[in-house]
C-alpha atoms as a PDB file:
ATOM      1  CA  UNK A   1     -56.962  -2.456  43.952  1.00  0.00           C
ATOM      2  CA  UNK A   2     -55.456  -5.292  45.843  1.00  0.00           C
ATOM      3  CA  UNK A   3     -55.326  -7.201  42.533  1.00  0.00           C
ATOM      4  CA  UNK A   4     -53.340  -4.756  40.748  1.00  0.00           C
ATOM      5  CA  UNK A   5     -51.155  -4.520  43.628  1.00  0.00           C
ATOM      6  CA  UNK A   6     -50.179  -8.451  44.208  1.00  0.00           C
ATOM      7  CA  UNK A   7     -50.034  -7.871  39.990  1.00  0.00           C
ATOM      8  CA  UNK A   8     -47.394  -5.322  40.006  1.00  0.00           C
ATOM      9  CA  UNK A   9     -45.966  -7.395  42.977  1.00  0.00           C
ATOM     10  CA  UNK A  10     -45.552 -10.251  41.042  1.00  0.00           C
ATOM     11  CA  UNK A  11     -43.868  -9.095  37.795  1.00  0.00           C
ATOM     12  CA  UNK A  12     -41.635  -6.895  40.166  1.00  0.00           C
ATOM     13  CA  UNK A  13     -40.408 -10.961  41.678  1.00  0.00           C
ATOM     14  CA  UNK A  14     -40.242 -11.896  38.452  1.00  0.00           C
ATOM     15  CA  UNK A  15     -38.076  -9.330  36.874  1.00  0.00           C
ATOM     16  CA  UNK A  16     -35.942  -8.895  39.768  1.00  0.00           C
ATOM     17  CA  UNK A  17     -35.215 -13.285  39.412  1.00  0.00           C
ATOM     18  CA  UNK A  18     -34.967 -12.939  35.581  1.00  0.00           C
ATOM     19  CA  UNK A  19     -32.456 -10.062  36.354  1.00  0.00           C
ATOM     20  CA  UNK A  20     -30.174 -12.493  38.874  1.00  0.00           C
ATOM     21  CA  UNK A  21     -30.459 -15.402  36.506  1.00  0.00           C
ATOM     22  CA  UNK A  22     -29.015 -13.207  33.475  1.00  0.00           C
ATOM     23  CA  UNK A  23     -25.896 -12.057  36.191  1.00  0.00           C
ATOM     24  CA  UNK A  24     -25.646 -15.449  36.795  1.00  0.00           C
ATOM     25  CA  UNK A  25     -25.272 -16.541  33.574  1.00  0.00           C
ATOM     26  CA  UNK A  26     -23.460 -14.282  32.366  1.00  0.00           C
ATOM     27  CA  UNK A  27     -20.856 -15.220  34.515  1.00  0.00           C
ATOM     28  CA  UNK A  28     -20.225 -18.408  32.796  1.00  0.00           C
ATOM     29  CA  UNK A  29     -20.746 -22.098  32.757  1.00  0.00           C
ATOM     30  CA  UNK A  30     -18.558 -21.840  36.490  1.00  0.00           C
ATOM     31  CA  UNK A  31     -21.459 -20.339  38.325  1.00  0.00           C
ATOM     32  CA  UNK A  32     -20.789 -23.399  40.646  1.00  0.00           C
ATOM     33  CA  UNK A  33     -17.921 -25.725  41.405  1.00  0.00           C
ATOM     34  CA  UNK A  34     -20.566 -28.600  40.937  1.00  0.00           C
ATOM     35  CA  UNK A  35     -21.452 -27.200  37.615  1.00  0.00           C
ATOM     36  CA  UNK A  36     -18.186 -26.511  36.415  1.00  0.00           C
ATOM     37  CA  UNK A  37     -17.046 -29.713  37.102  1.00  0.00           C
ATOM     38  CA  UNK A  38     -20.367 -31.155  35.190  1.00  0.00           C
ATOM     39  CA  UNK A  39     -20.053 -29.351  31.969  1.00  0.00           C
ATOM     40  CA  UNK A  40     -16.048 -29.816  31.715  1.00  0.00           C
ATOM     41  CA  UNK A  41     -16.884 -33.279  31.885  1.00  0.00           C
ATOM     42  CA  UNK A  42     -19.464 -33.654  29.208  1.00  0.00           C
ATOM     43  CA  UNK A  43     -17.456 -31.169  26.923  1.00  0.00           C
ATOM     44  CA  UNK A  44     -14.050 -33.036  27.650  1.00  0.00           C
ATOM     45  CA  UNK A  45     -16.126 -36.680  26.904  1.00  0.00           C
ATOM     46  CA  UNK A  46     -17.597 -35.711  24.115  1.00  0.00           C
ATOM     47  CA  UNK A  47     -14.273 -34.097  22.313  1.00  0.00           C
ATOM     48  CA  UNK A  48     -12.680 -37.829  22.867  1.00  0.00           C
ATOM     49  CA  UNK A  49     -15.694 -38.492  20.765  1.00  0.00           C
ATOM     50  CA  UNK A  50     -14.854 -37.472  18.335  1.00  0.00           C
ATOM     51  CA  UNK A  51     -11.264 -38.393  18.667  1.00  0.00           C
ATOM     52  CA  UNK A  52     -10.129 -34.506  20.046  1.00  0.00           C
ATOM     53  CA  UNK A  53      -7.354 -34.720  22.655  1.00  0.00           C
ATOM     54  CA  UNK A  54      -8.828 -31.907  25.038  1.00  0.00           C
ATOM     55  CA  UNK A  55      -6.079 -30.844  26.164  1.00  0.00           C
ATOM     56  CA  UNK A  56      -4.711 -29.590  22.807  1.00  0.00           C
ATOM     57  CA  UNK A  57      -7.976 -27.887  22.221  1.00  0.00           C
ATOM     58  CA  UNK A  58      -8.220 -24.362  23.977  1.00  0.00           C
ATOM     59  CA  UNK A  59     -12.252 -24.756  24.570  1.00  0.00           C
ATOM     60  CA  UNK A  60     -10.108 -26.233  28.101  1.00  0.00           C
ATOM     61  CA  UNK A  61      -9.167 -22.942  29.014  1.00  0.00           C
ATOM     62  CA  UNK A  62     -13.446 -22.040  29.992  1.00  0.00           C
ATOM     63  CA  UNK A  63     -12.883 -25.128  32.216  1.00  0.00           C
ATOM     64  CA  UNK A  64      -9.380 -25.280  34.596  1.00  0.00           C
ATOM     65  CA  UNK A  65      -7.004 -23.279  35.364  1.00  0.00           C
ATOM     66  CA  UNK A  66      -4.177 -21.552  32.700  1.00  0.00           C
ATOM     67  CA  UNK A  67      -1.581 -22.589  34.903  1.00  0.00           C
ATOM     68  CA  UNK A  68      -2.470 -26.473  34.908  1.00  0.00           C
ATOM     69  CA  UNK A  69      -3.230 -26.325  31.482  1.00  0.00           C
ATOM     70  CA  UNK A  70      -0.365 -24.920  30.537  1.00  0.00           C
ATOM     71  CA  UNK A  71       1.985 -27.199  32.761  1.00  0.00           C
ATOM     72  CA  UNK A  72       0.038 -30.259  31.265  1.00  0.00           C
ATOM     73  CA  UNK A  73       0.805 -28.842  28.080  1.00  0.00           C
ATOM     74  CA  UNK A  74       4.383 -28.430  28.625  1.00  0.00           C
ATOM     75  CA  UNK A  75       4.500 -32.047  30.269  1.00  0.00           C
ATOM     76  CA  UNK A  76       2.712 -33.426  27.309  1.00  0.00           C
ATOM     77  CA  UNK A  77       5.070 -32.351  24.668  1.00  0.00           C
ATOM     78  CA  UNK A  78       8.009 -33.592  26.791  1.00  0.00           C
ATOM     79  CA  UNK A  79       6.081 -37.308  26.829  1.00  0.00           C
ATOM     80  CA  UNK A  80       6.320 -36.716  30.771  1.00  0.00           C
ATOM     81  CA  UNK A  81       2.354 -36.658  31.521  1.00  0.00           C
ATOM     82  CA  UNK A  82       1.684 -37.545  35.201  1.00  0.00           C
ATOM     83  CA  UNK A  83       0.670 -40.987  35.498  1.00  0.00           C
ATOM     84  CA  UNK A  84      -0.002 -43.998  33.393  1.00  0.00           C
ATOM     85  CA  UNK A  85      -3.202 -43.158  32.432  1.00  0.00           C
ATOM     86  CA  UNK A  86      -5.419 -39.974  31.504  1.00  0.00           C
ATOM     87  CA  UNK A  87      -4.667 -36.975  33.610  1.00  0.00           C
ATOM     88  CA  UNK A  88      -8.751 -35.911  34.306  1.00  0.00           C
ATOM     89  CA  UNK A  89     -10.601 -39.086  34.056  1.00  0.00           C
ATOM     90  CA  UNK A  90      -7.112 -41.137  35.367  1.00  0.00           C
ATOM     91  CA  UNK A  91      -8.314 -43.923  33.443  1.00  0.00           C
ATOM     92  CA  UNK A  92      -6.032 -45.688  29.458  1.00  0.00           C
ATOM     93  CA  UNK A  93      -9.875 -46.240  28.173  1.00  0.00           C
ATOM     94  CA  UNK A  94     -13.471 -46.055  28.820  1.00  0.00           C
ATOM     95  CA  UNK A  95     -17.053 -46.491  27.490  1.00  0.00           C
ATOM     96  CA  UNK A  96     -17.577 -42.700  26.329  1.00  0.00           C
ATOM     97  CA  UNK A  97     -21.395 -43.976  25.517  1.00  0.00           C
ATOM     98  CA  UNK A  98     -22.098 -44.903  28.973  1.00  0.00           C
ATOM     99  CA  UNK A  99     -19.808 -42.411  30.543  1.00  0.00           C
ATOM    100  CA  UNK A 100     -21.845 -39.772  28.876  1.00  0.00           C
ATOM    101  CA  UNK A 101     -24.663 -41.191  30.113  1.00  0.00           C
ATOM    102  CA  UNK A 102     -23.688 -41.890  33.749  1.00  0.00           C
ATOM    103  CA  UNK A 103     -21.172 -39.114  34.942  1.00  0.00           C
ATOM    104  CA  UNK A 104     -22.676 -37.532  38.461  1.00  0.00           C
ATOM    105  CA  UNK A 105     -20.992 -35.011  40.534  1.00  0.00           C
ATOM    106  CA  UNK A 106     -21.705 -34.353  44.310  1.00  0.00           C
ATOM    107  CA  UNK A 107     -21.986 -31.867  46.556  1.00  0.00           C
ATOM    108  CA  UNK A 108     -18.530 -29.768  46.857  1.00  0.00           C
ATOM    109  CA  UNK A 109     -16.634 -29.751  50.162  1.00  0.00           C
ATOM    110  CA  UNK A 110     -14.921 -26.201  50.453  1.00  0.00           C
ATOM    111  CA  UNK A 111     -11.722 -25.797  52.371  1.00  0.00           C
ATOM    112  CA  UNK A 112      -9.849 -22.518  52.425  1.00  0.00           C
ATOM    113  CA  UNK A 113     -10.989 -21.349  48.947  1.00  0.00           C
ATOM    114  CA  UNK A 114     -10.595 -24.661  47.372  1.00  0.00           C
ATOM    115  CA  UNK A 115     -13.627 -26.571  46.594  1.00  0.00           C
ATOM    116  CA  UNK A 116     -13.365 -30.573  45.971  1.00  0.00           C
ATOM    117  CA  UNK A 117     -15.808 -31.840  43.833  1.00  0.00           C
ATOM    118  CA  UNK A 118     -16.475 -35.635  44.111  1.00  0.00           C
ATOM    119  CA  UNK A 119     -17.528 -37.652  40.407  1.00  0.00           C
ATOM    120  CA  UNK A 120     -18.301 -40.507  39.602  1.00  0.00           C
ATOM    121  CA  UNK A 121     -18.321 -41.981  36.056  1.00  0.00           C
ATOM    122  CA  UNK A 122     -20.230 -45.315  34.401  1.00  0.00           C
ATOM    123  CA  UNK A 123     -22.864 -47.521  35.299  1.00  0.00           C
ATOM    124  CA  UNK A 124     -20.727 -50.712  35.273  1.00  0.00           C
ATOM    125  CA  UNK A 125     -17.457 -50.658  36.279  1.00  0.00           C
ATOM    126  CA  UNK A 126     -17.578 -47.208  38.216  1.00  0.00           C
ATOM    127  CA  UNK A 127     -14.411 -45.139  38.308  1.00  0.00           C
ATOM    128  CA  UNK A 128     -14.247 -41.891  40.976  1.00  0.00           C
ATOM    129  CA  UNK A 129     -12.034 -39.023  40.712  1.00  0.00           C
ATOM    130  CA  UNK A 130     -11.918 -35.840  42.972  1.00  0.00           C
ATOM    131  CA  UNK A 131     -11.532 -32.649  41.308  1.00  0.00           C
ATOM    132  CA  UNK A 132     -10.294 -29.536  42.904  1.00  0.00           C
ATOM    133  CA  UNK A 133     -11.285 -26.049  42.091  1.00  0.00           C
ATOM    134  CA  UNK A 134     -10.634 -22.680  43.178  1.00  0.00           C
ATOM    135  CA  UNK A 135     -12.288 -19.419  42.437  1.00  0.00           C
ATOM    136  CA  UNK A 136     -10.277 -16.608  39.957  1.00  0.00           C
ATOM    137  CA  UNK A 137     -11.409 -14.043  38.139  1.00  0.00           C
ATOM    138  CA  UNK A 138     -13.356 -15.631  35.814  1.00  0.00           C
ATOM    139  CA  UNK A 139     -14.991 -18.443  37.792  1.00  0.00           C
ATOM    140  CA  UNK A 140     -14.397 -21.501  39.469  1.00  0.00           C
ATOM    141  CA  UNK A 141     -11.517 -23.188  37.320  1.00  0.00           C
ATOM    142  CA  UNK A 142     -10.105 -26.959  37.615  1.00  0.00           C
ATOM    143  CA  UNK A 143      -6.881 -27.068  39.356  1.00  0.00           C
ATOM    144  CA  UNK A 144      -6.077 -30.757  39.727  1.00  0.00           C
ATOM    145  CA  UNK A 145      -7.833 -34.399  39.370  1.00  0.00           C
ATOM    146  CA  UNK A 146      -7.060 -37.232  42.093  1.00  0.00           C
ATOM    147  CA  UNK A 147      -7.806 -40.559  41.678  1.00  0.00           C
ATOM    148  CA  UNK A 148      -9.169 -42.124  44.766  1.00  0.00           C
ATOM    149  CA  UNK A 149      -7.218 -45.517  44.593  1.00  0.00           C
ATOM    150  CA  UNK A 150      -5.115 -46.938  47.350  1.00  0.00           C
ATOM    151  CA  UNK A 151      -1.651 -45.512  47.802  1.00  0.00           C
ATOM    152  CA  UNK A 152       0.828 -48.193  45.672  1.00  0.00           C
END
């Protein structure tokens, strides 16, 4: 008796976490700010690849915001991008090989519905960004990208 019992016990666990995975995941890639962050990068590296300019492509939309797409778009087409170098990795050129290979996010810090996520790309000559994030409707979305140089 006690057998059947922790039986029925343990598929009842088991379907209940299969259950809260499937909500999870159904929810997106932005289940996390962390994990957002992680996937836009690999997607957005591996469309330079193959010589994509992400930002034209709208796969970017599952990753930041409409709004700062759409006013990167706009700034874009004008030849008025922010910067001198690449908006989300804020870098003219990189190893996409060992970028790739070496891109790790940290923890997020949350403040006031924003979440800043902290990466870090290469093995070599490391380059850091911090990317901010806030939760809409359909998940956590990229807002902006700072570099964390020096002010100049």
């Amino acid at each position: 008796m006690k057998t059947r019992l922790s039986r029925a016990l343990a598929w009842l666990v088991l379907a209940v976490g299969l259950l809260g995975m499937q909500a999870v995941m159904a929810q997106g890639k932005a289940a996390t700010p962390e994990a957002n962050t992680k996937a836009f990068y690999a997607w957005y590296i591996k469309l330079q690849t193959k010589s994509v300019y992400p930002l034209t492509d709208n796969g970017i939309y599952t990753y930041v915001a409409k709004d700062t797409v759409d006013r990167l778009r706009d700034a874009y087409r004008r030849n008025e991008m922010p910067g001198d170098a690449d908006y989300f990795t804020k870098v003219q050129d990189y190893d996409e090989k060992d970028w790739a290979e070496h891109t790790v996010t940290r923890a997020p810090i949350l403040l006031e519905g924003v979440a800043v996520v902290p990466v870090t790309f290469g093995s070599k000559d490391k380059v850091s960004v911090l990317v901010f994030l806030r939760k809409l409707d359909d998940g956590w979305k990229i807002t902006k990208v700072e570099d964390t140089l020096d002010f100049q």
